[in-house]
C-alpha atoms as a PDB file:
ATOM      1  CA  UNK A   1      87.802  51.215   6.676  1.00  0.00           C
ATOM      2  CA  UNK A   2      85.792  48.415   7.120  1.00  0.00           C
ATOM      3  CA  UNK A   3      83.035  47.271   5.206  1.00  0.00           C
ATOM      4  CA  UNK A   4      80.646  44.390   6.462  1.00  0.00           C
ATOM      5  CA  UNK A   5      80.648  42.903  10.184  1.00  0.00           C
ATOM      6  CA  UNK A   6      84.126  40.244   9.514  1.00  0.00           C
ATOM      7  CA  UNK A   7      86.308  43.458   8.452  1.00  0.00           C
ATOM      8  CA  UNK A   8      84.924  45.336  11.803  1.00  0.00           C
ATOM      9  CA  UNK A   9      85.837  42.160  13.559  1.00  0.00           C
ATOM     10  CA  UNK A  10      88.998  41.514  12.194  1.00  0.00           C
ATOM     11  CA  UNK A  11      89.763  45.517  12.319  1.00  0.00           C
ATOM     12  CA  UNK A  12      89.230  45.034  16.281  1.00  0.00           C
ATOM     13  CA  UNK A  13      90.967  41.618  17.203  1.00  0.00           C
ATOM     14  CA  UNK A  14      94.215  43.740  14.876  1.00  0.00           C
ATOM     15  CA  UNK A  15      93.576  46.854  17.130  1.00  0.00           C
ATOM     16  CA  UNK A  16      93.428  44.947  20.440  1.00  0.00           C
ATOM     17  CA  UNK A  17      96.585  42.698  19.285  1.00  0.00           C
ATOM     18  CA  UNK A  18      98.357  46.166  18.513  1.00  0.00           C
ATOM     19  CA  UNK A  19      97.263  47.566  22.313  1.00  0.00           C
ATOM     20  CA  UNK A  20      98.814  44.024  23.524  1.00  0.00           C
ATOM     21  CA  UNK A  21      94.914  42.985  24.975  1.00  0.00           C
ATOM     22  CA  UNK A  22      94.628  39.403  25.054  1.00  0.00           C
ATOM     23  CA  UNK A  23      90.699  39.569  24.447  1.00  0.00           C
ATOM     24  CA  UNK A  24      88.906  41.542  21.449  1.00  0.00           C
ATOM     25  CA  UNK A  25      87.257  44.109  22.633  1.00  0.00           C
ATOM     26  CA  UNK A  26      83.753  43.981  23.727  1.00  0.00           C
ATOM     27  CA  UNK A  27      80.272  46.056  23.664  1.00  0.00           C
ATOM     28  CA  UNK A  28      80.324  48.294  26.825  1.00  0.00           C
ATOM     29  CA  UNK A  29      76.424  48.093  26.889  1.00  0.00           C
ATOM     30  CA  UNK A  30      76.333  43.882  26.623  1.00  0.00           C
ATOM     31  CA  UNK A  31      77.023  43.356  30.401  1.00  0.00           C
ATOM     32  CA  UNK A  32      74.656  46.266  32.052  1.00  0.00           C
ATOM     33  CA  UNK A  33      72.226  44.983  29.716  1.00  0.00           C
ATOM     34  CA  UNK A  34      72.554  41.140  30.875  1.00  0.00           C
ATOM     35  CA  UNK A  35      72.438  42.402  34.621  1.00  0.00           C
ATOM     36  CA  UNK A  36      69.461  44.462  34.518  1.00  0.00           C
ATOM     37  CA  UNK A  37      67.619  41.529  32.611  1.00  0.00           C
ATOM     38  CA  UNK A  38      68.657  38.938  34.754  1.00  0.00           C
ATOM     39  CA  UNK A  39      67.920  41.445  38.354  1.00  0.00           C
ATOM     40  CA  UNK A  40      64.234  42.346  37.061  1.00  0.00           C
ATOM     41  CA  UNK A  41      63.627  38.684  36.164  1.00  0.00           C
ATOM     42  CA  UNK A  42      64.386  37.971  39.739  1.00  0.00           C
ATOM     43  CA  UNK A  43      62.262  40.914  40.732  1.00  0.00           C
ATOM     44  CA  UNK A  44      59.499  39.950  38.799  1.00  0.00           C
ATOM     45  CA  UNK A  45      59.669  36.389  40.016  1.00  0.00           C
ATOM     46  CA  UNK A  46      60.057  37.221  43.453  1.00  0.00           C
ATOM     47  CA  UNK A  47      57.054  39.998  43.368  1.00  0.00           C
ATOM     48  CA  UNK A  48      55.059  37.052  41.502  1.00  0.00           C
ATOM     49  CA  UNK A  49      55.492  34.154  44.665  1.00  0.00           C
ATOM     50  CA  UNK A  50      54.556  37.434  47.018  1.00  0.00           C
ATOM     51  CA  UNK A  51      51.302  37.606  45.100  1.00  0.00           C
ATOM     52  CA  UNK A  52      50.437  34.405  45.241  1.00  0.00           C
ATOM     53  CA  UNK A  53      51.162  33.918  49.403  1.00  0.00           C
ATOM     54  CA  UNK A  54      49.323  36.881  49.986  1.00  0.00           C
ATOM     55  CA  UNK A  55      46.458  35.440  47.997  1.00  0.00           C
ATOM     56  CA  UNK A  56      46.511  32.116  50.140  1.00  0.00           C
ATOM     57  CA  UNK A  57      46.660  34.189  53.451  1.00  0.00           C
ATOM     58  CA  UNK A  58      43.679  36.105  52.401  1.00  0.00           C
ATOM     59  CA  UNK A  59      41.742  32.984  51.182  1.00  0.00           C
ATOM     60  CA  UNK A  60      42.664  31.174  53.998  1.00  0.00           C
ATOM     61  CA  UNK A  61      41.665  34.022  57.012  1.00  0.00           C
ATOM     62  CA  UNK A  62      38.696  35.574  55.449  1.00  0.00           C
ATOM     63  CA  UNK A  63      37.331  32.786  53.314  1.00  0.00           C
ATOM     64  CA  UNK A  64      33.111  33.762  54.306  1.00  0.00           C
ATOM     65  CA  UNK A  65      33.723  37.191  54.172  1.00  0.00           C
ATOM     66  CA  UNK A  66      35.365  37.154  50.488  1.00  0.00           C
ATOM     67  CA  UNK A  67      32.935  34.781  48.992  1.00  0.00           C
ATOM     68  CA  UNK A  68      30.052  36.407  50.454  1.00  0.00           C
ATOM     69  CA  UNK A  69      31.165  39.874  49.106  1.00  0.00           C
ATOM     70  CA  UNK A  70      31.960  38.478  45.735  1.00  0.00           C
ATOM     71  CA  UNK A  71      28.138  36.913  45.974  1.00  0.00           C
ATOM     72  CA  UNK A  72      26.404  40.197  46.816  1.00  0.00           C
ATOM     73  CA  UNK A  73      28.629  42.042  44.004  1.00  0.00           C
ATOM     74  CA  UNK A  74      27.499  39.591  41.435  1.00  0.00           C
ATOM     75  CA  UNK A  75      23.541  39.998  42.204  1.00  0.00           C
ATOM     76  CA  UNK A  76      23.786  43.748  42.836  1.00  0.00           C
ATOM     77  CA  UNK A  77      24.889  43.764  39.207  1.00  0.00           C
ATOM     78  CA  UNK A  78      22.509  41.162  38.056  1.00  0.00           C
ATOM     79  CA  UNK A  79      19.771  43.001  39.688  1.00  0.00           C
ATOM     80  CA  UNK A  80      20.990  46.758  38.027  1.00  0.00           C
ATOM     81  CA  UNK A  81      20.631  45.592  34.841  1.00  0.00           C
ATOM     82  CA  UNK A  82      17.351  43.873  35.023  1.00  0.00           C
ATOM     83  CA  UNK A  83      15.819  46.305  36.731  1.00  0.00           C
ATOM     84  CA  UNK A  84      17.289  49.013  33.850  1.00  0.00           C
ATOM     85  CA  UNK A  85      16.163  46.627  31.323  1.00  0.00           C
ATOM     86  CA  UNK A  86      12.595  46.148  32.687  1.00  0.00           C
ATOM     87  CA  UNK A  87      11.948  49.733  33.766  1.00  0.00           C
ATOM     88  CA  UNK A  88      12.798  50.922  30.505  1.00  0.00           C
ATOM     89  CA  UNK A  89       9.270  51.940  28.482  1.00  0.00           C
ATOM     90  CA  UNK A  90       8.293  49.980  25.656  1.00  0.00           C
ATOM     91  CA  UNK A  91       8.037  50.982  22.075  1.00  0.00           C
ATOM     92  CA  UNK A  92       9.556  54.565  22.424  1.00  0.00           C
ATOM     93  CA  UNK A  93      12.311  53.638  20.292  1.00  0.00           C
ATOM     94  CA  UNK A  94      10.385  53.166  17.521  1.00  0.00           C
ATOM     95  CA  UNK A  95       7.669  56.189  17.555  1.00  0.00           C
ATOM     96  CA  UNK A  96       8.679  58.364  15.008  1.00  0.00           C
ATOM     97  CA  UNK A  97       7.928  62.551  15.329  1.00  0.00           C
ATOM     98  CA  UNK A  98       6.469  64.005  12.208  1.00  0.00           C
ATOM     99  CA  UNK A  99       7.869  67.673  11.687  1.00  0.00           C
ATOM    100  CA  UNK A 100       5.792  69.683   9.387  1.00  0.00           C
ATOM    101  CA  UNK A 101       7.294  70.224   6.269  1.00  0.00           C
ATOM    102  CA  UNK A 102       7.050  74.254   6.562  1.00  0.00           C
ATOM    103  CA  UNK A 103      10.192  74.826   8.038  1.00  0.00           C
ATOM    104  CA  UNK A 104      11.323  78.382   9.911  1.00  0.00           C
ATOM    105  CA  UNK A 105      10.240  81.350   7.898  1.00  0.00           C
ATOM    106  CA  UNK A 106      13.715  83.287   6.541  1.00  0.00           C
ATOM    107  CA  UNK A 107      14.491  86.657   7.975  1.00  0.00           C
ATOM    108  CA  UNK A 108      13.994  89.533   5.760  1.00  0.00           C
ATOM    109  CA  UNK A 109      15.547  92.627   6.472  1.00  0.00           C
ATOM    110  CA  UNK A 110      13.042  95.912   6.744  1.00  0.00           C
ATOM    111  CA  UNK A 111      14.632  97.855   4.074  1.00  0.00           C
ATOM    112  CA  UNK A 112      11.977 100.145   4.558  1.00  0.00           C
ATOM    113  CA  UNK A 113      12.849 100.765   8.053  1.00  0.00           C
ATOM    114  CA  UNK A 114      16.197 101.290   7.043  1.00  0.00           C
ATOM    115  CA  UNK A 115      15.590 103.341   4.586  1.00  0.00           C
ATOM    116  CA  UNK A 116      13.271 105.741   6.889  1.00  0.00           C
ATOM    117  CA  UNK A 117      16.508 105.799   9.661  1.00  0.00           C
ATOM    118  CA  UNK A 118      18.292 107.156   6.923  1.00  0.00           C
ATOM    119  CA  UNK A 119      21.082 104.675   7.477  1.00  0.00           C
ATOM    120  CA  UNK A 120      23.616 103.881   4.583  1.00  0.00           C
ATOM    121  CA  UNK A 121      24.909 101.266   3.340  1.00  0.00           C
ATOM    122  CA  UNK A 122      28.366 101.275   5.201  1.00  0.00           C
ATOM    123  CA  UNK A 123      26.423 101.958   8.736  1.00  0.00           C
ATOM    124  CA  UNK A 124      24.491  99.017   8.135  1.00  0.00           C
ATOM    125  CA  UNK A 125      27.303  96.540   7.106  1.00  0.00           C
ATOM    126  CA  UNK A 126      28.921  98.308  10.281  1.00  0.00           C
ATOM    127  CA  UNK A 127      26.191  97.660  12.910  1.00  0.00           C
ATOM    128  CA  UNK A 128      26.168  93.518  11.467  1.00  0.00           C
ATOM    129  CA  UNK A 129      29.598  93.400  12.603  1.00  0.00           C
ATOM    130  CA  UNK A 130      29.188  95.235  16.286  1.00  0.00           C
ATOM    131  CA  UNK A 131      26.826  92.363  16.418  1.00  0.00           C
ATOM    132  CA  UNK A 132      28.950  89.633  15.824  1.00  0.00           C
ATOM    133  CA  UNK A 133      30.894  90.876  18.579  1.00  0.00           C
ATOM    134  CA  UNK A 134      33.805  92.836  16.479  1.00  0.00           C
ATOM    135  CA  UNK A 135      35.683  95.725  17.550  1.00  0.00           C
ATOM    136  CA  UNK A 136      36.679  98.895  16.481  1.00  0.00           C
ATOM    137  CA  UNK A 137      39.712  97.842  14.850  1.00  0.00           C
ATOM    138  CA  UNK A 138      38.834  94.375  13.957  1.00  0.00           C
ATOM    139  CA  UNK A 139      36.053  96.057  11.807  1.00  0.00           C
ATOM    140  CA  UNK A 140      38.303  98.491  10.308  1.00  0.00           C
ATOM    141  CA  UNK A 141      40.729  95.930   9.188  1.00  0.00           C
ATOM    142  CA  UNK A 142      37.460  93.655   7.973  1.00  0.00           C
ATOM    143  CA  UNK A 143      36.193  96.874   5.903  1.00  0.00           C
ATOM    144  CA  UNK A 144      40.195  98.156   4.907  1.00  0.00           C
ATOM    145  CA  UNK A 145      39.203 101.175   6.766  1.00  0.00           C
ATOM    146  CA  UNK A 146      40.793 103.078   9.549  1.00  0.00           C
ATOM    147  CA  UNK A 147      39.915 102.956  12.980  1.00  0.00           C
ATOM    148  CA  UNK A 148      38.633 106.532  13.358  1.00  0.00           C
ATOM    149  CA  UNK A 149      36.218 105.964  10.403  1.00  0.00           C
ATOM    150  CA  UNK A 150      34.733 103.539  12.167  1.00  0.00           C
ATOM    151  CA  UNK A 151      33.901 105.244  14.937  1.00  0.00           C
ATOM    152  CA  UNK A 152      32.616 107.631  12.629  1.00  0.00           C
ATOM    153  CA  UNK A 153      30.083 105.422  11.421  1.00  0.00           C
ATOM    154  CA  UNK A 154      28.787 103.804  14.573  1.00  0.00           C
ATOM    155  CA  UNK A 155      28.532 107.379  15.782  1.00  0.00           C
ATOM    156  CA  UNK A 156      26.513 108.474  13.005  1.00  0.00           C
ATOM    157  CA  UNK A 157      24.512 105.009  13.398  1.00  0.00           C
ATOM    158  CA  UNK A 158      24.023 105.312  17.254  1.00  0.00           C
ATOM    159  CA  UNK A 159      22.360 108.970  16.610  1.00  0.00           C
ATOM    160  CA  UNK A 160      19.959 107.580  13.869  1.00  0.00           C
ATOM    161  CA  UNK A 161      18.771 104.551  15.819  1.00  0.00           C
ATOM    162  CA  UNK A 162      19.084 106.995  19.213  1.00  0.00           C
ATOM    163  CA  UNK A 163      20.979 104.472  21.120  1.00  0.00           C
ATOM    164  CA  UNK A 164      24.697 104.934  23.117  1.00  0.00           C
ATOM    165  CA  UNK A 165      26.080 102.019  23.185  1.00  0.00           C
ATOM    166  CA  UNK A 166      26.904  99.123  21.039  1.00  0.00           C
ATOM    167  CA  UNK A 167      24.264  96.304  22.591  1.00  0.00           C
ATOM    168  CA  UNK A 168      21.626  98.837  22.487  1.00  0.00           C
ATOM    169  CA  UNK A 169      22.583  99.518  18.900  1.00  0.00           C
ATOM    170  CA  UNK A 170      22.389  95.878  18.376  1.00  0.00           C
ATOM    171  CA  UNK A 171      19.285  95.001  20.377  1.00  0.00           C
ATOM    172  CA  UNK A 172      17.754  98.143  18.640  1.00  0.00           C
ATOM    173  CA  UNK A 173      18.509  96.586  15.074  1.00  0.00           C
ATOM    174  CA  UNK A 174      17.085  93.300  16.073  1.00  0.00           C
ATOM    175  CA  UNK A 175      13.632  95.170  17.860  1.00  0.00           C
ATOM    176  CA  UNK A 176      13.607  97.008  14.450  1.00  0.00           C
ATOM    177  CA  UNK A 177      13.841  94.051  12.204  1.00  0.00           C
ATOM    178  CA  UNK A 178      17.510  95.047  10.985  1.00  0.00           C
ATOM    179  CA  UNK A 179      19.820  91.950  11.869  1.00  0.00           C
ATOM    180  CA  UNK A 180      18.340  88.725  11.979  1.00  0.00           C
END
């Protein structure tokens, strides 16, 4: 087998000589290659001198109409960004806002209320996620619980907060100072 690019060359001239070619044997990709360089050159030449005669038509039959468009362009844009820059008020880039330095009061949770409800632990921790939007089963995989206990629980917690459904149990909790 052959090992650097004179063995592969003298491994094909030997291999053509043997199939009685007179020439070695060349790439099959070299001569697409040359004509598709060669045709796209020309294309690109040809599309080029297009170009340019179309240009010298264009300046030659419309030569007011171009420069006068290419006039108003220039102070439309000249005029947009003068009249942005001098329409914009002065100095509000620099005022700076003071924020008083008590910032929002936490939420506490009325343990008292919950307490009074009677609601336990589990119903509570239940009820935080109906409000993040969870559902039935989602919970009960959360909690490693099965489903039917936690409809068990939101049961038990829409009788003690005296709601039916799961927004009013949530919009109950909020009115009630329960979830934040």
């Amino acid at each position: 087998m052959p090992k650097d690019n004179r063995d592969i060359c003298r491994y094909l001239w030997t291999a053509a000589r043997r199939l009685r070619v007179r020439r070695p044997l060349r790439p099959r990709y070299a001569l697409p290659v040359k004509r598709i360089l060669f045709y796209s050159l020309a294309g690109g030449a040809l599309l080029a001198l297009l170009k340019i005669l179309e240009y010298q038509y264009f300046v030659r039959a419309y030569p007011g109409e171009v420069y006068g468009g290419l006039v108003a362009v220039l102070f439309s844009a000249l005029g947009l960004y003068f009249g942005m820059q001098w329409a914009r008020p002065k100095g509000v880039e620099s005022r700076e806002v003071r924020v008083p330095e008590s910032g929002p009061v936490p939420f506490a949770v009325d343990t008292e209320k919950r307490k009074e409800l009677g609601i336990t632990p589990r119903e509570y921790e239940i009820l935080g996620l109906i409000a993040e939007g969870l559902s039935n089963r989602e919970i009960g995989e959360r909690l490693f619980v099965s489903e039917n206990t936690v409809k068990t629980h939101s049961s038990r917690l829409f009788d003690k907060l005296r709601v039916n459904r799961r927004v009013q149990a949530v919009q109950k909790g909020r009115e009630l100072r329960l979830l934040p």
